[in-house]
Protein backbone atom coordinates (compact mmCIF):
# COMPACT_ATOMS: atom_id res chain seq x y z
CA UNK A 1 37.20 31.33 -34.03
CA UNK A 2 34.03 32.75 -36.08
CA UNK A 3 33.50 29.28 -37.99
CA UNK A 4 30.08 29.40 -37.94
CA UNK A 5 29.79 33.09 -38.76
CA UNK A 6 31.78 32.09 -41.48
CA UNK A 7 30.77 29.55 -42.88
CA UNK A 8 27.20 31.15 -42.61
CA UNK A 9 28.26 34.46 -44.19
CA UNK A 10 30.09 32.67 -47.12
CA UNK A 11 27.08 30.96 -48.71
CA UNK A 12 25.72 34.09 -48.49
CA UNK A 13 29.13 36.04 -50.28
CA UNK A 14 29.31 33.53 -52.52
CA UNK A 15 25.69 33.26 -53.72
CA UNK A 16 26.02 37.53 -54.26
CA UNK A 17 29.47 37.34 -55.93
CA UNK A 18 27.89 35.51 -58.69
CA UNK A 19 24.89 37.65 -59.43
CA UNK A 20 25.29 39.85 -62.68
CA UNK A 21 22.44 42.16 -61.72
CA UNK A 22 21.90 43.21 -57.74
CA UNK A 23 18.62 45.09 -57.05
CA UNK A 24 17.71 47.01 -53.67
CA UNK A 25 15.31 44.26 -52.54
CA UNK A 26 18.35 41.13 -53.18
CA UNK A 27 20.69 43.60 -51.04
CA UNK A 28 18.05 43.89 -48.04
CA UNK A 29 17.69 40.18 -48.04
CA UNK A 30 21.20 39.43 -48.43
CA UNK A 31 21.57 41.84 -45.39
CA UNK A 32 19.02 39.77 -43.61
CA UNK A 33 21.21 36.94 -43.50
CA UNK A 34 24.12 38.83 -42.56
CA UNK A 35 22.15 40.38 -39.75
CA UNK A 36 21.39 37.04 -38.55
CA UNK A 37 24.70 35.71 -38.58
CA UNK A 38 26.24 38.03 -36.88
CA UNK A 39 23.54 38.29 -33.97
CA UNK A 40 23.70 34.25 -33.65
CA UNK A 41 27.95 35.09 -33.88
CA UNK A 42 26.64 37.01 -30.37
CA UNK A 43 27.54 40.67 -31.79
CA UNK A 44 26.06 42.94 -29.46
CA UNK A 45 23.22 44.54 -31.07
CA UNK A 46 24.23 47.79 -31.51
CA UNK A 47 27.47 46.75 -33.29
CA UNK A 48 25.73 44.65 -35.40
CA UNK A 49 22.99 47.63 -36.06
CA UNK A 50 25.74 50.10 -37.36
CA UNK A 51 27.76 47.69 -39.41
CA UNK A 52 24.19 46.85 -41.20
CA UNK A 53 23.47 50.14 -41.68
CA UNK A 54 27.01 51.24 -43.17
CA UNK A 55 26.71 48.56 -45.62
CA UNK A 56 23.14 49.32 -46.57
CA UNK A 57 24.48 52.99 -47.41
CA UNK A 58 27.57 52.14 -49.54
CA UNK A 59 25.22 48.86 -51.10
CA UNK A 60 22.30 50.82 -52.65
CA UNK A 61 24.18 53.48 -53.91
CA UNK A 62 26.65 53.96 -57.36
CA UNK A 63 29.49 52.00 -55.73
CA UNK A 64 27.62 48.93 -55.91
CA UNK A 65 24.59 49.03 -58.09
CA UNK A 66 25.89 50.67 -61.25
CA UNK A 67 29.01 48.61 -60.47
CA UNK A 68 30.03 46.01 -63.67
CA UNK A 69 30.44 43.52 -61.51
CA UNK A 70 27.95 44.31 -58.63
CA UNK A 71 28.20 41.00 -56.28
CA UNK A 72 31.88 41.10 -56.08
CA UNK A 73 31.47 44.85 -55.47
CA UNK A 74 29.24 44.28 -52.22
CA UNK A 75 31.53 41.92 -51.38
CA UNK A 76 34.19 44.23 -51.19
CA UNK A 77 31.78 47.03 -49.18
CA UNK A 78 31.17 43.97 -46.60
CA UNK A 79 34.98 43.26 -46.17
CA UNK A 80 35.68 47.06 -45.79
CA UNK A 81 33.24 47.59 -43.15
CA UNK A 82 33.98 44.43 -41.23
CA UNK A 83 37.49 45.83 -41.11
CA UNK A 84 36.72 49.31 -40.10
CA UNK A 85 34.43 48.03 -37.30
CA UNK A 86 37.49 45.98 -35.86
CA UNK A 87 39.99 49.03 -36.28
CA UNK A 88 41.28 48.97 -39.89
CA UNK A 89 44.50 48.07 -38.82
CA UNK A 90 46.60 46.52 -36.78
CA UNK A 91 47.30 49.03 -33.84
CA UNK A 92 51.22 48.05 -32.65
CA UNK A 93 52.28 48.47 -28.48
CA UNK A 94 53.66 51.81 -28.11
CA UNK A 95 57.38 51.00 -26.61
CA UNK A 96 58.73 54.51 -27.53
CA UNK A 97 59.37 55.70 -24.09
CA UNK A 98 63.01 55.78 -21.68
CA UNK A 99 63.33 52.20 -20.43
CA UNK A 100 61.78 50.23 -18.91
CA UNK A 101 58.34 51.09 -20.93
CA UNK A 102 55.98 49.78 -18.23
CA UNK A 103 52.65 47.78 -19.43
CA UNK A 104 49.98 47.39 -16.76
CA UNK A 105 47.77 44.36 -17.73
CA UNK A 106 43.70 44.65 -16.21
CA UNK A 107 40.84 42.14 -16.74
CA UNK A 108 38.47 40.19 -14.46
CA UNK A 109 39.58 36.37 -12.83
CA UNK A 110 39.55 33.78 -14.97
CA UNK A 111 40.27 35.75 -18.38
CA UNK A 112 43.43 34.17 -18.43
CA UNK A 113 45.60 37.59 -17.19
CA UNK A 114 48.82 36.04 -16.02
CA UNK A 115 49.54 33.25 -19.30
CA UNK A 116 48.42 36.12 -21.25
CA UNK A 117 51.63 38.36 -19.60
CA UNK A 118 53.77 35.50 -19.81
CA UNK A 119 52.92 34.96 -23.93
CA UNK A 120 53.33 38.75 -24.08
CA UNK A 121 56.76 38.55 -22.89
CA UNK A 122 58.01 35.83 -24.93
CA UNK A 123 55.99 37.56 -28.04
CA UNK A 124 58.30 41.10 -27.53
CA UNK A 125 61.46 39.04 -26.67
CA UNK A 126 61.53 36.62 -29.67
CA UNK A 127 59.89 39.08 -31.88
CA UNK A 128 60.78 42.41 -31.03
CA UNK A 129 64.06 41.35 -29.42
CA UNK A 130 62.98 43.43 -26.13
CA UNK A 131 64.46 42.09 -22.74
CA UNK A 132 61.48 42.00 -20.67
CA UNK A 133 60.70 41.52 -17.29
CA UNK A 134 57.12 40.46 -15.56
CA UNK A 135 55.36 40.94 -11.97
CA UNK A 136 52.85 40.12 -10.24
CA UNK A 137 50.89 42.50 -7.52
CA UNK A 138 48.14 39.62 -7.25
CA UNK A 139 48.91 39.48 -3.47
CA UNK A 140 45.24 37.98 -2.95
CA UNK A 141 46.11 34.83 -4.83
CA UNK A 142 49.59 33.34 -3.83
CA UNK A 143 49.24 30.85 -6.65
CA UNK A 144 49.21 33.32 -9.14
CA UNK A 145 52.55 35.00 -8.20
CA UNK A 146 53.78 30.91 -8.09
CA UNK A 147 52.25 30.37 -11.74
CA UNK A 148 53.97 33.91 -12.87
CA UNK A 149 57.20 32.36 -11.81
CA UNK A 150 56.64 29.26 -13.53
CA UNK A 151 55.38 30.99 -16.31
CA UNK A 152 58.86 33.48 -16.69
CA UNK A 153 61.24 30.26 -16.36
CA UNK A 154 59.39 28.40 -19.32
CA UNK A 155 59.59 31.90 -21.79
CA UNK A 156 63.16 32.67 -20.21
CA UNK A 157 62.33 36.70 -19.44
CA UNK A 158 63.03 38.22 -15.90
CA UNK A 159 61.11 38.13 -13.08
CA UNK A 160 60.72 40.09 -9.80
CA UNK A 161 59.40 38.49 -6.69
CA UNK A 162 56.88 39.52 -4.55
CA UNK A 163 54.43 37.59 -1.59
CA UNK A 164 50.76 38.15 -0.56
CA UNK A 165 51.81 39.98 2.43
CA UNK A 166 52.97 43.23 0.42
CA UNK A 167 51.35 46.24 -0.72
CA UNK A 168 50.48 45.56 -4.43
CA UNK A 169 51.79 49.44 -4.87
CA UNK A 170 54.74 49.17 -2.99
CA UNK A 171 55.46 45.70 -5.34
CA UNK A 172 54.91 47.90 -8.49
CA UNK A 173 57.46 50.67 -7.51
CA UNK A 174 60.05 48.00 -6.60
CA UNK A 175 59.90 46.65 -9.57
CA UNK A 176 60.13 49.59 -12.13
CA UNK A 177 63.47 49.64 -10.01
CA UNK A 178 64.54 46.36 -10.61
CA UNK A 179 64.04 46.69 -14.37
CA UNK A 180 66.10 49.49 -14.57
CA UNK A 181 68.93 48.23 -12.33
CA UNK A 182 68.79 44.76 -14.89
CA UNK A 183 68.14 47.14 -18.24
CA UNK A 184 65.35 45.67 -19.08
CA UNK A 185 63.53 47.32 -21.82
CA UNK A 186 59.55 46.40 -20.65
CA UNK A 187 58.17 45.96 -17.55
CA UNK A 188 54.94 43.52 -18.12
CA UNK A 189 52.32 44.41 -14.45
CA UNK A 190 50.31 41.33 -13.45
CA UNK A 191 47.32 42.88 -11.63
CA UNK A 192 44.34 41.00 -9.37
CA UNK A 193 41.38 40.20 -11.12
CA UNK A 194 37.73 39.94 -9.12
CA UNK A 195 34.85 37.47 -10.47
CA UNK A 196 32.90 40.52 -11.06
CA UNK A 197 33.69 44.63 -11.61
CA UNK A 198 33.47 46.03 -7.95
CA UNK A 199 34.81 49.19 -6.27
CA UNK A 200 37.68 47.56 -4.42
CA UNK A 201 39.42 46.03 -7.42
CA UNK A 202 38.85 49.97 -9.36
CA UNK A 203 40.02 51.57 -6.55
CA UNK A 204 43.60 49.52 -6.71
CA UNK A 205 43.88 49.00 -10.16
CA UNK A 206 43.84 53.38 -10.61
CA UNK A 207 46.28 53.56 -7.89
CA UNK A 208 48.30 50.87 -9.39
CA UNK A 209 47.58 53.30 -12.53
CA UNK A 210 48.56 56.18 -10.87
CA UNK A 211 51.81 54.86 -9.07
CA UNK A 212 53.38 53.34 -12.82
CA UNK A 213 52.10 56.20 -15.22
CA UNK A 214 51.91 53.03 -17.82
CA UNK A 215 52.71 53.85 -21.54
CA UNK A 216 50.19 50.68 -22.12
CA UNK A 217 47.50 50.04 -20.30
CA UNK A 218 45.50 46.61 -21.87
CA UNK A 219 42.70 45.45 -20.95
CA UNK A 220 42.63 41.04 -21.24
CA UNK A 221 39.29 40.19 -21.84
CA UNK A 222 37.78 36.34 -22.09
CA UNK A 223 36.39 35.68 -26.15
CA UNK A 224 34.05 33.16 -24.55
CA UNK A 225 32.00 35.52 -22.65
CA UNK A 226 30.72 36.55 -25.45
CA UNK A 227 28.31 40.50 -25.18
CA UNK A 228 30.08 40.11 -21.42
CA UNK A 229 33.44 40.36 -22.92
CA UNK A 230 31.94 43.94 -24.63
CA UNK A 231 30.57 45.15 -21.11
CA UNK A 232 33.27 44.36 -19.06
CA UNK A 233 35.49 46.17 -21.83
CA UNK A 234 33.42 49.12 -21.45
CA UNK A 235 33.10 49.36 -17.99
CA UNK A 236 37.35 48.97 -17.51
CA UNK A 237 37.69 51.49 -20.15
CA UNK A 238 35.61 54.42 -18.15
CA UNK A 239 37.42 53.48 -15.28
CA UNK A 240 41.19 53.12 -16.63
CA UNK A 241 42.47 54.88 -19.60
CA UNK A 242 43.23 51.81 -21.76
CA UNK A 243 45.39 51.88 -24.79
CA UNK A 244 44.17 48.41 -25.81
CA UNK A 245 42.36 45.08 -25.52
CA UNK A 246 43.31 41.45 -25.49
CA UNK A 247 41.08 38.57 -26.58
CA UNK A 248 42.17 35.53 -24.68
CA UNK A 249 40.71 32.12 -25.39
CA UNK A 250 40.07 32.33 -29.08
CA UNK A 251 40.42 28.70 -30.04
CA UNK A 252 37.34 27.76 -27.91
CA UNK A 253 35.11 30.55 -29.45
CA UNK A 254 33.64 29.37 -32.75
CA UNK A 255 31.17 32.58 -32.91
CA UNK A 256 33.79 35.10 -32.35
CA UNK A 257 31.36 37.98 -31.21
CA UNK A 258 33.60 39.78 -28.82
CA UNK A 259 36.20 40.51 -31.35
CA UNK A 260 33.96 42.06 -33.26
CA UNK A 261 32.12 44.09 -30.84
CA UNK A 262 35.09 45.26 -28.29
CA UNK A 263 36.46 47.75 -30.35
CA UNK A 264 33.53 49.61 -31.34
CA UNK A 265 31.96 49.75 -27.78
CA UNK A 266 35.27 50.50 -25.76
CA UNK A 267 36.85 52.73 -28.71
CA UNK A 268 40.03 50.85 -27.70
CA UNK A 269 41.79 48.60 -30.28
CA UNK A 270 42.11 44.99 -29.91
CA UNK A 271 45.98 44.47 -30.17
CA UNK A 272 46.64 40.94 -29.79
CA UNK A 273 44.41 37.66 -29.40
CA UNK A 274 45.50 34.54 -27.57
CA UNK A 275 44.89 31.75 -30.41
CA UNK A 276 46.01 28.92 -27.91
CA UNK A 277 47.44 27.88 -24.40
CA UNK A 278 51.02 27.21 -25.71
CA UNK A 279 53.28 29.66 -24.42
CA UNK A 280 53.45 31.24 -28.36
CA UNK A 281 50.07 31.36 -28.50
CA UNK A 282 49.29 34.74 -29.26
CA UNK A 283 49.30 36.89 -32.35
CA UNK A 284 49.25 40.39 -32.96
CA UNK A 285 45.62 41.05 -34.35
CA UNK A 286 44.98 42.42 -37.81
CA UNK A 287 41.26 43.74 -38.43
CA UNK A 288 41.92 43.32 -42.26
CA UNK A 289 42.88 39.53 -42.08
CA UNK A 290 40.22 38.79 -39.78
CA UNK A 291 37.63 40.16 -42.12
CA UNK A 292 39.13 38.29 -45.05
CA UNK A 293 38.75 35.04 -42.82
CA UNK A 294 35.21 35.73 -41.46
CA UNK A 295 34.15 36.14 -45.46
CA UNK A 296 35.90 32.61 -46.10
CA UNK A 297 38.51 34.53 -47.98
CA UNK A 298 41.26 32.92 -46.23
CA UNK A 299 43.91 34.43 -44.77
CA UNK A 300 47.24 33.67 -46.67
CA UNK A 301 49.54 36.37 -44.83
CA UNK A 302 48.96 35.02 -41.84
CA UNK A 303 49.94 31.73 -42.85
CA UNK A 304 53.14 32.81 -44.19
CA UNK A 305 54.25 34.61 -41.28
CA UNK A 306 53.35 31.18 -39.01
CA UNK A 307 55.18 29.05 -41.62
CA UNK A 308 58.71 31.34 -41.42
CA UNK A 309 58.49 31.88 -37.41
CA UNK A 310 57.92 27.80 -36.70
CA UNK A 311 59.68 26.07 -39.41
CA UNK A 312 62.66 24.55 -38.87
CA UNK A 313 65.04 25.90 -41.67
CA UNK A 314 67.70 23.93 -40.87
CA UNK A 315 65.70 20.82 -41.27
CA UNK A 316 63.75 22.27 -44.36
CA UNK A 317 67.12 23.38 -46.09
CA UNK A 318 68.37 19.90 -45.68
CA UNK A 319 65.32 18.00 -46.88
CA UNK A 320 65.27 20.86 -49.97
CA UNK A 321 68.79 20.01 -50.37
CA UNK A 322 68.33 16.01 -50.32
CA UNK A 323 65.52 15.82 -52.73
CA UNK A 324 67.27 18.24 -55.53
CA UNK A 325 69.96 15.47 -55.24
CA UNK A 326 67.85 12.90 -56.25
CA UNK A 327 67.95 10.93 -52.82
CA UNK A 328 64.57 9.03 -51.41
CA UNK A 329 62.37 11.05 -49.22
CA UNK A 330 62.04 8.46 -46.46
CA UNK A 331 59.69 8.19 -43.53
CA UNK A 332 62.21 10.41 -40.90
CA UNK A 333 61.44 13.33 -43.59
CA UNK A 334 58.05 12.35 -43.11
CA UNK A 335 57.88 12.16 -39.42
CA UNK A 336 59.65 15.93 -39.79
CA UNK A 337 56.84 17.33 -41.93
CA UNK A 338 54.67 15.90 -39.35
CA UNK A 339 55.86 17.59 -36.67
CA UNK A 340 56.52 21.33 -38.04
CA UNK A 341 52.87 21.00 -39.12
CA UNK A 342 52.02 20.29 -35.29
CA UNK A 343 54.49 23.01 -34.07
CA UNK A 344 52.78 25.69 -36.39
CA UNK A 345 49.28 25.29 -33.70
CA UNK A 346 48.34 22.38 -35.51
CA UNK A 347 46.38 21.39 -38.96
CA UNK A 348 42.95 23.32 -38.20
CA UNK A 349 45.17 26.55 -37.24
CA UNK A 350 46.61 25.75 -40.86
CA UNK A 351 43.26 25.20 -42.73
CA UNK A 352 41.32 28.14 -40.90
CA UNK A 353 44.13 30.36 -42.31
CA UNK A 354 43.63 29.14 -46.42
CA UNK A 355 40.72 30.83 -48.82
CA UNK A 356 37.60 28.46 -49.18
CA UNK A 357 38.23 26.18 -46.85
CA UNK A 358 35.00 27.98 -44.94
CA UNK A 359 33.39 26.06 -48.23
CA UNK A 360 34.27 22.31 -47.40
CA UNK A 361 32.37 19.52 -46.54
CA UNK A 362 32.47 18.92 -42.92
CA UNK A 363 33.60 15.20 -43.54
CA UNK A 364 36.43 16.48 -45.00
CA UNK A 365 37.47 19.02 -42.44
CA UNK A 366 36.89 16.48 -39.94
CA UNK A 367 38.94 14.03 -41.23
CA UNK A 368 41.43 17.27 -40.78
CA UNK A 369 42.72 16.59 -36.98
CA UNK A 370 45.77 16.96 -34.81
CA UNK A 371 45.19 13.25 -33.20
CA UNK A 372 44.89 11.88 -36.99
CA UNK A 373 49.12 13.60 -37.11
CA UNK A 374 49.83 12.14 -33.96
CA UNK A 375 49.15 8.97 -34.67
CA UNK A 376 50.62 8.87 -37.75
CA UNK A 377 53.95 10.12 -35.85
CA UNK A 378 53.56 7.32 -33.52
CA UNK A 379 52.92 4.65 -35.71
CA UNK A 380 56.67 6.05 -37.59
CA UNK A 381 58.62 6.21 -33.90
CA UNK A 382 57.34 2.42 -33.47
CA UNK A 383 59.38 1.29 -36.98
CA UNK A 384 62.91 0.85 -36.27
CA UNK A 385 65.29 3.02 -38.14
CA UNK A 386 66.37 0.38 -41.06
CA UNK A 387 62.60 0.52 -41.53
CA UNK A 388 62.18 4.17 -41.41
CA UNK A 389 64.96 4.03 -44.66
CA UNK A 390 63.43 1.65 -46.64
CA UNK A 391 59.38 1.58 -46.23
CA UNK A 392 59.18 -1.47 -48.32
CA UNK A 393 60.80 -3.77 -45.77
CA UNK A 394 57.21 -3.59 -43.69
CA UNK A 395 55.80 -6.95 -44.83
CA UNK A 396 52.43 -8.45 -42.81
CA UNK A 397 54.15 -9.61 -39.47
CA UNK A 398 56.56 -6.40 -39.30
CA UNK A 399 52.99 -4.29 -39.69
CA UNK A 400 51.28 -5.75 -36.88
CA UNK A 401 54.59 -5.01 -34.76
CA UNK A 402 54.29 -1.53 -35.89
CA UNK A 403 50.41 -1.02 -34.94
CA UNK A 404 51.07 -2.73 -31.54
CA UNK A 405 53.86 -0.42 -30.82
CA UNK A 406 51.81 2.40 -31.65
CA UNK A 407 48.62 1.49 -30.50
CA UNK A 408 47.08 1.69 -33.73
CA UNK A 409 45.90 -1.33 -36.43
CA UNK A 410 47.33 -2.46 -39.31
CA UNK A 411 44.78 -0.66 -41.14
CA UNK A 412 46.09 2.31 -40.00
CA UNK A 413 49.73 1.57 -40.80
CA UNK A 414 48.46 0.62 -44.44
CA UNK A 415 46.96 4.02 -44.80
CA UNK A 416 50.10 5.31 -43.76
CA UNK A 417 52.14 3.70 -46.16
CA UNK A 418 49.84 4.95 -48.62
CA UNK A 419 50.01 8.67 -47.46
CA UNK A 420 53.97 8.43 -47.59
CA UNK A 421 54.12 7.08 -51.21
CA UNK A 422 52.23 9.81 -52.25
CA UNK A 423 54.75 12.11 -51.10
CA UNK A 424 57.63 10.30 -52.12
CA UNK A 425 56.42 10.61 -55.54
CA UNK A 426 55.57 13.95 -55.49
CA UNK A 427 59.11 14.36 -53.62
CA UNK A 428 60.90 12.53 -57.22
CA UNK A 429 58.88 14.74 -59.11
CA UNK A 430 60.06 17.60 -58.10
CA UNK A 431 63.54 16.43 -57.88
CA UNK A 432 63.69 15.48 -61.54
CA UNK A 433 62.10 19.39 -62.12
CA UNK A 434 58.87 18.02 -63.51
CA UNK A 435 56.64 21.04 -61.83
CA UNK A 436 53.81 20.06 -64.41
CA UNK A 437 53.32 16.48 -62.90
CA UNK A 438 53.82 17.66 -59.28
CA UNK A 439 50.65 20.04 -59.60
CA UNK A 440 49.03 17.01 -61.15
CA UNK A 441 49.84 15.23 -57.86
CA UNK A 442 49.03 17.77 -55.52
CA UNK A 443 45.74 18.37 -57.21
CA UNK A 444 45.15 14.16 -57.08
CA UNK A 445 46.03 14.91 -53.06
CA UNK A 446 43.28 17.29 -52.74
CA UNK A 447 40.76 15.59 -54.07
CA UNK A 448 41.48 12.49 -52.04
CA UNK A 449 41.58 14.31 -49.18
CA UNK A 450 37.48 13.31 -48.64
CA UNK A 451 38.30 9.36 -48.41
CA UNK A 452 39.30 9.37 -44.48
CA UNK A 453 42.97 10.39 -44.98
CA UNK A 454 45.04 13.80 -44.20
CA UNK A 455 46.59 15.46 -47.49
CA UNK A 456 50.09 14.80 -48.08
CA UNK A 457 51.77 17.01 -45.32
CA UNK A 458 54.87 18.01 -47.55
CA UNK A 459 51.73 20.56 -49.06
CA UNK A 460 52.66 23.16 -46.44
């Protein structure tokens, strides 16, 4: 999401952080291109008119021009207000009611409603160690009470049945009783979604409303609708009283628009935002990060908290362990950093997430890809394990086996081989505590990373 906002808005940050002297007419054309950006990003218009406006303000005033460092001070007045339009903070779910704290979930068909309950369940059970249990009153659309129960067996949370023939209020009631006869702590409300607002789908979702007294009531909105998303938000939230929105489908939206408009048109604060279609894909949403991100500034907490919740310590403390003792990082430890980097949403979720990246060539971020991991993985499954131990056994013949097994060429295995001596050298570096020569390599990695290869994936 928002790489072409940001990568338009960081020439521009970039070109004003280094000016010594700002004057009013540099602002108003730097503001220009901001303007634009954010209108092409599909902004609505009268988000993007106030955000231009607050800047201009803070810009042409003592904060900024009598500022010894004026660029990097509009810089900061930018980030600021980008935040502030998208809620400052992060605005938490409000749990802090007597069991079972029911959340009713609203948004048109197609916005991706019931995956989004089911990630919202497994999000409060792994992370806010809440035993949860989902519903569906979708009695129009069979399949979607099916998919529900699909959905609840893959994230292992509760679920309560129900069939097309009920009343969707009658389904509710039952099961705010169920949760409380199994203790649950949340009760997550799948509601029926329309193609379009109408009366009929208003009408039940405020007697669903009405029946549940919800403590959240969230609104799941579609990123890729783009102004829609903003509408539809607006319309829901003088219907309902909603406590908060979710952006769904963020990974397919590279302008990123209806994050940045929802909150300032509905009021409402965007809580979470679905960053892919695995069942963890969702992440609470933090209006500072996102700003930081947008400006190419990167967004390093973020990374750290997806590095501790997918990385397998177990694995990590072993490998840790294994190269202090001086042993040979071998292609298995490989394979492992591999696959934690594919587990943690995969190397562009990685990249997206570090300062300047916005700033690369896009040769190099395209040699950056999740198929360019996987095939490295399969080319190591296809060695046998005496192979796997000792890298330098993989003469001519024994490479083409390898590329045949893997359906890759023996180009690619060569490549390979390449990759992993890197890191096994950086690995004996650090094992003999020379911290001086491992920067040197990592440094050496970075800069290589333009010649068709991935950096060495030990870097995470």
């Amino acid at each position: 999401m928002f790489e072409s906002l940001s990568q338009r808005l960081s020439t521009t940050i970039e070109r004003l952080r280094g000016r010594a002297r700002l004057t009013e007419a540099n602002i108003r054309e730097s503001l220009r291109e901001v303007r634009i950006a954010l209108l092409e990003a599909d902004v609505a218009l009268p988000v993007v008119q106030a955000l231009i406006q607050r800047v201009q303000v803070r810009a042409v005033g003592v904060e900024v021009l009598k500022s010894l460092t004026p660029g990097q001070a509009l810089v900061k007045v930018v980030r600021d207000e980008l935040t502030a339009l998208m809620g400052t903070a992060n605005a938490d779910l409000n749990l802090n009611c007597p069991p079972p704290a029911v959340v009713l979930m609203a948004g048109l068909q197609g916005a991706g409603k019931t995956t989004t309950v089911a990630k919202l369940a497994k999000f409060l059970k792994d992370r806010k160690k809440k035993k949860v249990m989902v519903v569906s009153c979708d009695v129009y659309r069979p399949a979607a009470i099916e998919q529900l129960r699909t959905l609840a067996e893959q994230v292992d949370v509760l679920f309560h049945p129900s069939s097309g023939d009920q009343n969707p209020v009658a389904i509710a009631k039952s099961a705010v009783d169920a949760a409380r006869k199994n203790f649950a702590d949340v009760l997550l409300v799948d509601t029926a979604g329309r193609l379009a607002i109408d009366m009929e789908m208003m009408a039940e979702i405020k007697a669903l409303h009405a029946a549940l007294d919800p403590i959240e009531t969230l609104f799941v909105v579609d990123a890729m609708t783009g102004q829609d998303a903003a509408t539809t938000a607006k319309a829901f939230s003088e219907a309902l009283p909603l406590t908060g929105v979710i952006v769904t489908k963020t990974d397919g939206d590279a302008r990123g628009g209806a994050a940045l408009s929802v909150r300032y048109i509905t009021g409402r604060p965007i809580k979470f935002i679905g960053v892919s279609e695995k069942p963890d894909g969702l992440d609470a949403f933090h209006p500072d990060r996102i700003a930081q991100r947008i400006l190419g500034m990167g967004d390093v907490l973020s990374l750290v908290e997806q590095v501790e919740q997918n990385v397998d310590r177990e694995k990590a403390q072993k490998l840790a362990e294994k190269v202090i003792k001086g042993k040979r990082f071998d292609m298995s430890d490989m394979r492992d950093q591999l696959q934690q980097m594919l587990s943690m949403g995969g190397l562009a979720s990685l990249m997206d997430k570090l300062p300047g990246v916005g700033n690369l060539p896009d040769k190099v971020k395209s040699n950056v890809n999740d198929n360019e991991v996987k095939r490295m993985v399969a080319i190591i499954n296809s060695m046998t394990k005496k192979e796997r131990r000792h890298p330098d056994l993989l003469n001519g013949s024994r490479k083409v086996r390898v590329a045949r097994g893997s359906g890759t060429q023996p180009a690619d295995v060569n490549r390979l081989l390449k990759q992993y001596m890197q890191m096994e050298k950086m690995m004996s570096k650090l094992s003999s505590g020379g911290m001086k020569g491992l920067m040197r390599q990592m440094s050496g990695a970075m800069k290589g990373m333009g010649g068709g290869g991935l950096p060495p994936a030990g870097m995470h």
